[in-house]
Protein backbone atom coordinates (compact mmCIF):
# COMPACT_ATOMS: atom_id res chain seq x y z
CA UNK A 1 -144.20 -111.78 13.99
CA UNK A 2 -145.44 -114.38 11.40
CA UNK A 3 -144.88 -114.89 7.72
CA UNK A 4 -147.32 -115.59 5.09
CA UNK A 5 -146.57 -115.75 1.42
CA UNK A 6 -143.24 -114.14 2.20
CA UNK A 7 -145.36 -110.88 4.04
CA UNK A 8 -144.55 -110.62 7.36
CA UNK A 9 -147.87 -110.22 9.57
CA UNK A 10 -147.79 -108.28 13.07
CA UNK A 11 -149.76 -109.23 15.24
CA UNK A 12 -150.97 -107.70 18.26
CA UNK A 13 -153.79 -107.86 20.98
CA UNK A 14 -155.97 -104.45 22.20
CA UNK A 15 -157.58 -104.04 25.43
CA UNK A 16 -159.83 -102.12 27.11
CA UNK A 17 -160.79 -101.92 30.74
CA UNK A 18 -164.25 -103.64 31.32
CA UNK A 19 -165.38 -101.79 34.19
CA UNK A 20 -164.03 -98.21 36.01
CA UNK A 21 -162.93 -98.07 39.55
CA UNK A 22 -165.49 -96.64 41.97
CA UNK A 23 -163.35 -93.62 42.06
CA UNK A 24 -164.18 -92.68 38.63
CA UNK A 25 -167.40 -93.73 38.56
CA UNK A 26 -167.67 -91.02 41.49
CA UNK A 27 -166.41 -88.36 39.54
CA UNK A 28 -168.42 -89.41 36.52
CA UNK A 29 -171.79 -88.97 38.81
CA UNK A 30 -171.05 -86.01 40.38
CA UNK A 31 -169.52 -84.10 36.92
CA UNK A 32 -173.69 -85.05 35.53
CA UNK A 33 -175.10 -83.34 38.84
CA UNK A 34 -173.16 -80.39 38.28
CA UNK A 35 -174.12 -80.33 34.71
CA UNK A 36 -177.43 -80.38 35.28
CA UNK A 37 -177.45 -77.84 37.81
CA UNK A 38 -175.81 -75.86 35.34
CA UNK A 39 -178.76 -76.37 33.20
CA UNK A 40 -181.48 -75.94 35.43
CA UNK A 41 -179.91 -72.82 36.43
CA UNK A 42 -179.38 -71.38 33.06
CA UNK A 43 -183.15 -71.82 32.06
CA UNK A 44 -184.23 -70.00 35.07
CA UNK A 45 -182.25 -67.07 34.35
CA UNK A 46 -182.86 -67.28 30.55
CA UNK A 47 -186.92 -66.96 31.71
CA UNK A 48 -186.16 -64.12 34.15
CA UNK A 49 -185.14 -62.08 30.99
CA UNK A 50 -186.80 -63.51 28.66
CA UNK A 51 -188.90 -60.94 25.83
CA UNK A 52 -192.15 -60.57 27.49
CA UNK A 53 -195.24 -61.93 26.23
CA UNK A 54 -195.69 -60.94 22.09
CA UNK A 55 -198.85 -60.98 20.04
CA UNK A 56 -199.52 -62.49 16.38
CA UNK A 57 -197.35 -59.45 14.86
CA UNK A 58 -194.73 -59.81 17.09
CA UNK A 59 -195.42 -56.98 19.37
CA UNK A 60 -195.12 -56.64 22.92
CA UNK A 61 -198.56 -56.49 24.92
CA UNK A 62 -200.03 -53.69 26.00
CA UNK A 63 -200.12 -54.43 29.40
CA UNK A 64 -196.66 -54.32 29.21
CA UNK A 65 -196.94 -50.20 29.70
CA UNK A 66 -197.72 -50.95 33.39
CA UNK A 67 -193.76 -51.89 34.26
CA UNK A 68 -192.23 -50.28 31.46
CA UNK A 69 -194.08 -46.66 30.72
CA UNK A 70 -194.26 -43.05 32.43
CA UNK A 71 -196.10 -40.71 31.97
CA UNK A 72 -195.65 -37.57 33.46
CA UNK A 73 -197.72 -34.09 32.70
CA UNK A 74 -195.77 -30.15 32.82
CA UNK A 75 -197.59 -27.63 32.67
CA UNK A 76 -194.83 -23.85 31.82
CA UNK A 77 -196.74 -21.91 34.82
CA UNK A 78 -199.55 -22.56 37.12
CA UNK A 79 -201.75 -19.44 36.57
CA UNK A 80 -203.63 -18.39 33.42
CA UNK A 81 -205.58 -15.21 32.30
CA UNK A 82 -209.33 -15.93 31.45
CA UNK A 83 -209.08 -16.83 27.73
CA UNK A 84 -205.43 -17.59 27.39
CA UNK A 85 -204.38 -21.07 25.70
CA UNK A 86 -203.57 -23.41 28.43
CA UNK A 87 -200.77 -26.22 26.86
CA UNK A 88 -200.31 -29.30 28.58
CA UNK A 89 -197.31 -31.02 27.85
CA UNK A 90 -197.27 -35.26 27.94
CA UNK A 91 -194.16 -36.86 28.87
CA UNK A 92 -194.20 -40.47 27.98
CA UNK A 93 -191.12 -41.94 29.06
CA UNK A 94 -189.16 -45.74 28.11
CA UNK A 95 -188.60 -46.73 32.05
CA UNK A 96 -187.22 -49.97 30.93
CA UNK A 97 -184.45 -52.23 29.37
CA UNK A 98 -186.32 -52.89 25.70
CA UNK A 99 -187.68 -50.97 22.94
CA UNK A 100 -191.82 -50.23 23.45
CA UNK A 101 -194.00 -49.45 20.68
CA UNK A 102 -196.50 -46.69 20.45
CA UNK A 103 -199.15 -46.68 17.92
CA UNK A 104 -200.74 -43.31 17.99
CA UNK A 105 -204.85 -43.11 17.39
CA UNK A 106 -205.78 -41.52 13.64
CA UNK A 107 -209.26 -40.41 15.81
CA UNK A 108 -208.95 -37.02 17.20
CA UNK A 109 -208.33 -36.23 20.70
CA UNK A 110 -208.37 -40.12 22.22
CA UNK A 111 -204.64 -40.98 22.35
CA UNK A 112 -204.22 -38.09 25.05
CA UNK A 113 -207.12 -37.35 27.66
CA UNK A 114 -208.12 -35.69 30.66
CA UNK A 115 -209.73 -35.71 33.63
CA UNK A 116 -210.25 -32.16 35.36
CA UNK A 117 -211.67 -31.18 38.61
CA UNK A 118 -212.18 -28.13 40.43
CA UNK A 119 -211.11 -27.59 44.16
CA UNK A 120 -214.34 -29.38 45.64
CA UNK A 121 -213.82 -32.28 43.33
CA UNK A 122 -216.64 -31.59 40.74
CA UNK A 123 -215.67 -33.42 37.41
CA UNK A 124 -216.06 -30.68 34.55
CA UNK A 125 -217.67 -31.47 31.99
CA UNK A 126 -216.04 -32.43 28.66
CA UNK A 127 -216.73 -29.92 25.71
CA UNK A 128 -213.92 -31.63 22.73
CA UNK A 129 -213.71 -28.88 20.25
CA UNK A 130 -212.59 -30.97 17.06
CA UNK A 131 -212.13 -28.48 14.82
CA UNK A 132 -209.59 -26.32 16.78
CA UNK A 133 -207.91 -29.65 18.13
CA UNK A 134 -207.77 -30.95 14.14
CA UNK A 135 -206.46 -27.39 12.83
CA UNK A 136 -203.52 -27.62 15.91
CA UNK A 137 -202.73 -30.96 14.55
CA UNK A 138 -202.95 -30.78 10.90
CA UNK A 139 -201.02 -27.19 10.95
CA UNK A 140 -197.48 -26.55 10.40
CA UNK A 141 -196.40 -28.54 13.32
CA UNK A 142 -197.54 -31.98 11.93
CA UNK A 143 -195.59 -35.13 12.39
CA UNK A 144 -195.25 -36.93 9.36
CA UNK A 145 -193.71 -40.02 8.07
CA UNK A 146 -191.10 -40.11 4.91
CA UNK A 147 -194.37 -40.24 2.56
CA UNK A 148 -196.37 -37.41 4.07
CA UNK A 149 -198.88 -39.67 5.79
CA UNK A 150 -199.88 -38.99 9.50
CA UNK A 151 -197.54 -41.41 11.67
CA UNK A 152 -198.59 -45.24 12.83
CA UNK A 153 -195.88 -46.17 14.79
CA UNK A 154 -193.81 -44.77 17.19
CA UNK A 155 -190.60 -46.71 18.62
CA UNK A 156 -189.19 -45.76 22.41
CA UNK A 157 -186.14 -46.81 23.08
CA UNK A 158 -184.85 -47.41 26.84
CA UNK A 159 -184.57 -44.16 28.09
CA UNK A 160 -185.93 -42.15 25.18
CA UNK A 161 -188.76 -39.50 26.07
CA UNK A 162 -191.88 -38.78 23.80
CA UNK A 163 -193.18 -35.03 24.03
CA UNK A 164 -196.55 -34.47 22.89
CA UNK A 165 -198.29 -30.89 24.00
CA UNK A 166 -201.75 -30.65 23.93
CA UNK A 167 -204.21 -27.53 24.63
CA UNK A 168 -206.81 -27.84 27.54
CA UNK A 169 -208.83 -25.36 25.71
CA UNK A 170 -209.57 -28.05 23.08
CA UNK A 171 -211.26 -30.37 25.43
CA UNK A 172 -212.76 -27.94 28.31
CA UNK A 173 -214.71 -24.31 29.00
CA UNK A 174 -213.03 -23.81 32.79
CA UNK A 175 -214.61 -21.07 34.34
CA UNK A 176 -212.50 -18.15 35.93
CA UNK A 177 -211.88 -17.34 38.98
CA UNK A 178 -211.52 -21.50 40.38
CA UNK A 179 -208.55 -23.69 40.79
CA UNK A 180 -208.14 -27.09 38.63
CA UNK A 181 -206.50 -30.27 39.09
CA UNK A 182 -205.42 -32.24 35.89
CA UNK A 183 -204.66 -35.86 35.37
CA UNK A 184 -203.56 -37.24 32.16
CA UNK A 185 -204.50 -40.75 30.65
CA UNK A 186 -202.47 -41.28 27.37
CA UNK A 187 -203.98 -44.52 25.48
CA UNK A 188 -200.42 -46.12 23.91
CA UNK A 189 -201.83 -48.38 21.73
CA UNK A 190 -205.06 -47.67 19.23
CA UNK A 191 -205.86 -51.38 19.13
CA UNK A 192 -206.60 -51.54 22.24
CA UNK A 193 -208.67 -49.41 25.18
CA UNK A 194 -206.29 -49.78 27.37
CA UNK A 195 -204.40 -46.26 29.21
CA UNK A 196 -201.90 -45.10 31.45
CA UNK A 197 -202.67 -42.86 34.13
CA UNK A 198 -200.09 -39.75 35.09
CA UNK A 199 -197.93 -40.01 37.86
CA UNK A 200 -198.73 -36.59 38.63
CA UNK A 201 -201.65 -34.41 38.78
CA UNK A 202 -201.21 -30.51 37.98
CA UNK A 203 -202.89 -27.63 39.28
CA UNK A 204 -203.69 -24.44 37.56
CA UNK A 205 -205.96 -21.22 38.88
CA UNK A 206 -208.01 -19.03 36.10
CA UNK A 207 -207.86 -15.49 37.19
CA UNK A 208 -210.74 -13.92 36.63
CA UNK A 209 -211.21 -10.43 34.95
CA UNK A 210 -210.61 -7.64 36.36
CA UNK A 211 -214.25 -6.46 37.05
CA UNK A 212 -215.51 -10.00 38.51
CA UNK A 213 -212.29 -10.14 40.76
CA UNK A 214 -213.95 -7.85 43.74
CA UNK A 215 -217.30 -9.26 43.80
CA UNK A 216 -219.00 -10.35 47.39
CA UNK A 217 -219.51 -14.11 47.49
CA UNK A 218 -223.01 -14.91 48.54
CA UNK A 219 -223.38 -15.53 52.20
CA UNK A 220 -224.48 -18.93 53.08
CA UNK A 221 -227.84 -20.07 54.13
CA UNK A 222 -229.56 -20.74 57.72
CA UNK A 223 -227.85 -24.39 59.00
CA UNK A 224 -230.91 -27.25 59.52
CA UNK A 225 -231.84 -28.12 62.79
CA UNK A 226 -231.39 -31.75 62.11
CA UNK A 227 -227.92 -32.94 60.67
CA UNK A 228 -225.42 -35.83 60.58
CA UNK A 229 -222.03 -34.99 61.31
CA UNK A 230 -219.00 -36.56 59.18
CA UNK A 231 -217.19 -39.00 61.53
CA UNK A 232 -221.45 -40.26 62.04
CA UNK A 233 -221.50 -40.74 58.67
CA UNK A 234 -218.49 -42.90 58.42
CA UNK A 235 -219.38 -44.96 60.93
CA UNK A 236 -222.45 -46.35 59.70
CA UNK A 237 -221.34 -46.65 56.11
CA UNK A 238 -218.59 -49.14 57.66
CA UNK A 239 -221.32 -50.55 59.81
CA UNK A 240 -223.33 -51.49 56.99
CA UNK A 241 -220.57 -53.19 55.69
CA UNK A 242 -219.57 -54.99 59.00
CA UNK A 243 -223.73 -56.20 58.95
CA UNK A 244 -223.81 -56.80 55.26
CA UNK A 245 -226.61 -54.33 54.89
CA UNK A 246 -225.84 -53.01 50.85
CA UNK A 247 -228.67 -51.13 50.70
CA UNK A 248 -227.11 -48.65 53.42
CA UNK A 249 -223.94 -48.74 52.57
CA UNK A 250 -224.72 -47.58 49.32
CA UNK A 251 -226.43 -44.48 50.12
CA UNK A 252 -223.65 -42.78 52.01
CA UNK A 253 -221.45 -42.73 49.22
CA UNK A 254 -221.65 -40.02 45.57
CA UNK A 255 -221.33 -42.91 42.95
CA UNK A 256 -220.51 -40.40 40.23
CA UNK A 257 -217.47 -39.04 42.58
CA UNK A 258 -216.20 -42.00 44.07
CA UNK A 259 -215.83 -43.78 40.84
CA UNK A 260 -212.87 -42.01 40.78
CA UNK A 261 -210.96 -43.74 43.28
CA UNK A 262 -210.90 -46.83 41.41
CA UNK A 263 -208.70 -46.91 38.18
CA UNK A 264 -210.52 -49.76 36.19
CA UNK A 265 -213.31 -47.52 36.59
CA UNK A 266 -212.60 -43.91 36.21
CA UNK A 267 -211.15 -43.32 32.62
CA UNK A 268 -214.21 -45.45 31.64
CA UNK A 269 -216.28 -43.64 33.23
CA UNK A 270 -215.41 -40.36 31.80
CA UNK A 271 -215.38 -41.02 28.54
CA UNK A 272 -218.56 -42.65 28.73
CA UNK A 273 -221.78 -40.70 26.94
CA UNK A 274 -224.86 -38.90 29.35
CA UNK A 275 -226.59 -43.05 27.88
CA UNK A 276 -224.31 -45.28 28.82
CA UNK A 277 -223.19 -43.74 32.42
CA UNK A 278 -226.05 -45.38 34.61
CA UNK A 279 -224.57 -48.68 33.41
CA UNK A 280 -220.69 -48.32 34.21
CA UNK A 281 -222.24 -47.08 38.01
CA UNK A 282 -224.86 -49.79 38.08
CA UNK A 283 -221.53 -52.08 37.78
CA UNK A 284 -219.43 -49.73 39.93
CA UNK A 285 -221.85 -50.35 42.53
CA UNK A 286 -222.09 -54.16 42.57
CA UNK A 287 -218.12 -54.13 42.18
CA UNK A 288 -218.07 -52.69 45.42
CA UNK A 289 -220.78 -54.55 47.45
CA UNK A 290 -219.37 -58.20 46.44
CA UNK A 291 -219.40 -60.55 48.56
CA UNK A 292 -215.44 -61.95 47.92
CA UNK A 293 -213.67 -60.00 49.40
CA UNK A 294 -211.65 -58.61 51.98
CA UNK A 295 -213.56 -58.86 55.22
CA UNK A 296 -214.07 -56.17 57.59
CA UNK A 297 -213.61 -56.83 61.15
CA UNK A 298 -213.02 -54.20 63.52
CA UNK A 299 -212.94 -50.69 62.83
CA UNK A 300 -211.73 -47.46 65.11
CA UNK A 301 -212.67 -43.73 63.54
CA UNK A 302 -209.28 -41.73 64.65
CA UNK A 303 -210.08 -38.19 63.70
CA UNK A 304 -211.73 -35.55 61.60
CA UNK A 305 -209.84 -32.85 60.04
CA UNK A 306 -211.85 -29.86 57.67
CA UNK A 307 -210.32 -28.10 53.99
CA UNK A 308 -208.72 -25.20 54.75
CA UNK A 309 -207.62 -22.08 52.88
CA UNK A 310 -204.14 -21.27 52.08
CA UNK A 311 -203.98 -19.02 54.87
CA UNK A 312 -205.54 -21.88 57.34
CA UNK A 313 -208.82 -21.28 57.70
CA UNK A 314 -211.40 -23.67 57.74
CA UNK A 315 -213.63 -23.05 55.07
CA UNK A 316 -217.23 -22.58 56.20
CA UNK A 317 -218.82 -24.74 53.66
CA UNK A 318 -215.33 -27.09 52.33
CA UNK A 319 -214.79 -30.81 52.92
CA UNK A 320 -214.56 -33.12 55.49
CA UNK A 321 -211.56 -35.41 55.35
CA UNK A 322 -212.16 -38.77 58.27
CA UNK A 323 -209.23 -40.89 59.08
CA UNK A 324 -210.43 -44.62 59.85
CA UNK A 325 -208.19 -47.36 61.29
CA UNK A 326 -209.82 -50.84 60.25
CA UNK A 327 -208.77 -54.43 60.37
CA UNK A 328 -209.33 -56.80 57.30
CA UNK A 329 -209.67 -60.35 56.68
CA UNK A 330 -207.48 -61.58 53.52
CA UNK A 331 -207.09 -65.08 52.43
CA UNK A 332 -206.87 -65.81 56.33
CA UNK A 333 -204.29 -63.29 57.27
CA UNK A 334 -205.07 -59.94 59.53
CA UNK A 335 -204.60 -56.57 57.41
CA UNK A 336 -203.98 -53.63 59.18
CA UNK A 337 -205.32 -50.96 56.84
CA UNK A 338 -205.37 -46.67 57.71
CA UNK A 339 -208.60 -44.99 55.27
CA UNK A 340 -208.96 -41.58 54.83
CA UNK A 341 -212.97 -40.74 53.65
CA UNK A 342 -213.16 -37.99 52.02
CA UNK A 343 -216.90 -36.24 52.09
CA UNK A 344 -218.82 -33.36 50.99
CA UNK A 345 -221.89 -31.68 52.43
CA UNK A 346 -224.87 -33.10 50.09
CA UNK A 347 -226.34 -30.43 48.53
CA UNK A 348 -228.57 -32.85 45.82
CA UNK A 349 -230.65 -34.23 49.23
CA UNK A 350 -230.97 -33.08 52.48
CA UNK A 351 -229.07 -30.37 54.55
CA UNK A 352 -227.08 -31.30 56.96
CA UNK A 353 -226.00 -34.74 55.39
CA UNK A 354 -222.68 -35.86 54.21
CA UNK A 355 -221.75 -37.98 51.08
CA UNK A 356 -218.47 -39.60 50.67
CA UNK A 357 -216.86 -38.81 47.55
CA UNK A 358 -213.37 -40.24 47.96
CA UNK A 359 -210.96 -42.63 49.68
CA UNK A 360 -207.31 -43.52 49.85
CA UNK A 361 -205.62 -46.29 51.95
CA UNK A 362 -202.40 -47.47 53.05
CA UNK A 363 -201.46 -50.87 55.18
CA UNK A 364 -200.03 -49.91 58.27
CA UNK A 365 -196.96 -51.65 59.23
């Protein structure tokens, strides 16, 4: 202790350790690594659940439907009289973990749409009646906001279900006495042309009246001497393809039938006016004849099995169904691939000939 002017002073000296022992430093290194770990980790799991992809107002894409929404169609019965309403109900269903956003069309009869075909696979023709579709809608069972105006936006939550029943008879004239199957495509967003197919596809028979119900069918025609059977018909479509020879490969197939196989093409398709048909299938076509991809390399037809009735009977003039195993080149790997060709006698050319109209395929394991 000093003394100035009669104060005592303390004085005193602070230190601090220049430099840590390797120890710490150890510890010091190691505590960093973890935290960064920590961190690294962290943002990966904040992108795994992060909102998905959002446009200028904030809402979540369309596309987004794909993981997200269901759509299911149920039908009360399966067999109608010849005139009775037919009511289709749409279930659109919140699959997922956030809220979805439905913005209904204010244009009649394109938020919900069908596709119907009858037991051979003919596509039947569209015949919207507006006026009894508008009077259904604008009747005493219209879904209004607070104000009275027709509603803009619907919110799903996870889980929640959206009902919506909609008449057949409003968009087709089926003919009695046939069965139909029905697929739904429900368009989510108005913005956009953008849909989401059913999961399932219903069937429903007209009976036919009373007095048609017993008449004789007419009895088919004498066969042609010269004919191509439809296993021959498969295998030189997929020869074609094997040589690269478009021009044959495209005339064994019904463009306007096997259009439907593809999704990016079929809702287009059949919505698309008498005009602007020739163009979708002029596309369709060179879709399927490009050159990128998968390439065929081997091919093995396994067996041919005919449409029966319900009772098992092959019918005399039904379809062919042709079950192909094939081998595909992808991206350098071998693809084991199992095709079923579906086909149809050709009644637009020759007799005797077969068109395909339809194909499904699975990888085999």
């Amino acid at each position: 202790m000093s003394q100035t002017a009669g104060i005592p002073i303390l004085s005193a000296k602070i230190s601090f350790p220049s430099r840590l022992n390797r120890a710490d430093n150890y510890h010091i290194i190691m505590s960093c690594r973890t935290c960064t770990i920590i961190f690294l980790a962290s943002g990966l799991i904040f992108q795994l659940f992060a909102d998905p992809a959002r446009d200028v107002r904030g809402d979540i894409s369309v596309n987004y439907w794909n993981r997200f929404g269901e759509v299911e169609l149920f039908l009360e019965k399966t067999r109608f009289r010849s005139g009775e309403e037919i009511p289709v109900h749409f279930r659109i269903k919140n699959k997922g973990y956030q809220i979805i956003r439905v913005y209904p069309s204010l244009e009649p009869g394109k938020s919900y749409q069908f596709m119907v075909t009858d037991r051979q696979g003919h596509e039947q023709q569209l015949r919207f009646n507006e006026v009894s579709y508008s009077r259904r809608e604008n009747g005493e069972n219209r879904i209004v906001d607070l104000n009275g105006n027709a509603v803009k936006e619907i919110i799903l939550h996870p889980g929640e279900t959206l009902e919506k029943t909609i008449y057949l008879n409003d968009f087709y004239n089926l003919t009695p006495g046939l069965e139909y199957r029905i697929t739904g495509y429900y368009y989510p967003d108005a913005r956009f042309n953008f849909f989401v197919r059913s999961a399932n596809i219903s069937q429903i028979m007209i009976d036919r009246n009373s007095e048609e119900r017993y008449l004789d069918r007419t009895p088919a025609l004498t066969e042609s001497a010269l004919s191509v059977s439809p296993e021959e018909t498969i295998y030189l479509f997929l020869s074609a393809e094997l040589q690269r020879n478009w021009d044959n490969y495209i005339k064994y197939i019904n463009l306007r039938k096997y259009i439907r196989s593809y999704d990016r093409y079929a809702a287009r398709f059949a919505r698309a006016s008498d005009q602007e048909k020739p163009a979708i299938l002029r596309e369709f076509s060179t879709y399927l004849t490009r050159q990128e991809g998968d390439l065929l390399k081997r091919f093995r037809i396994q067996r041919l099995e005919k449409e029966r009735d319900s009772s098992g009977e092959v019918l005399e003039n039904g379809r062919a169904y042709v079950i192909v195993q094939a081998e595909r080149e992808s991206r350098g790997n071998q693809v084991h691939y199992e095709y079923t060709y579906t086909l149809e006698a050709d009644r637009e050319g020759s007799a005797g000939f077969w068109k395909i109209i339809d194909v499904s395929a699975r990888i085999m394991q």
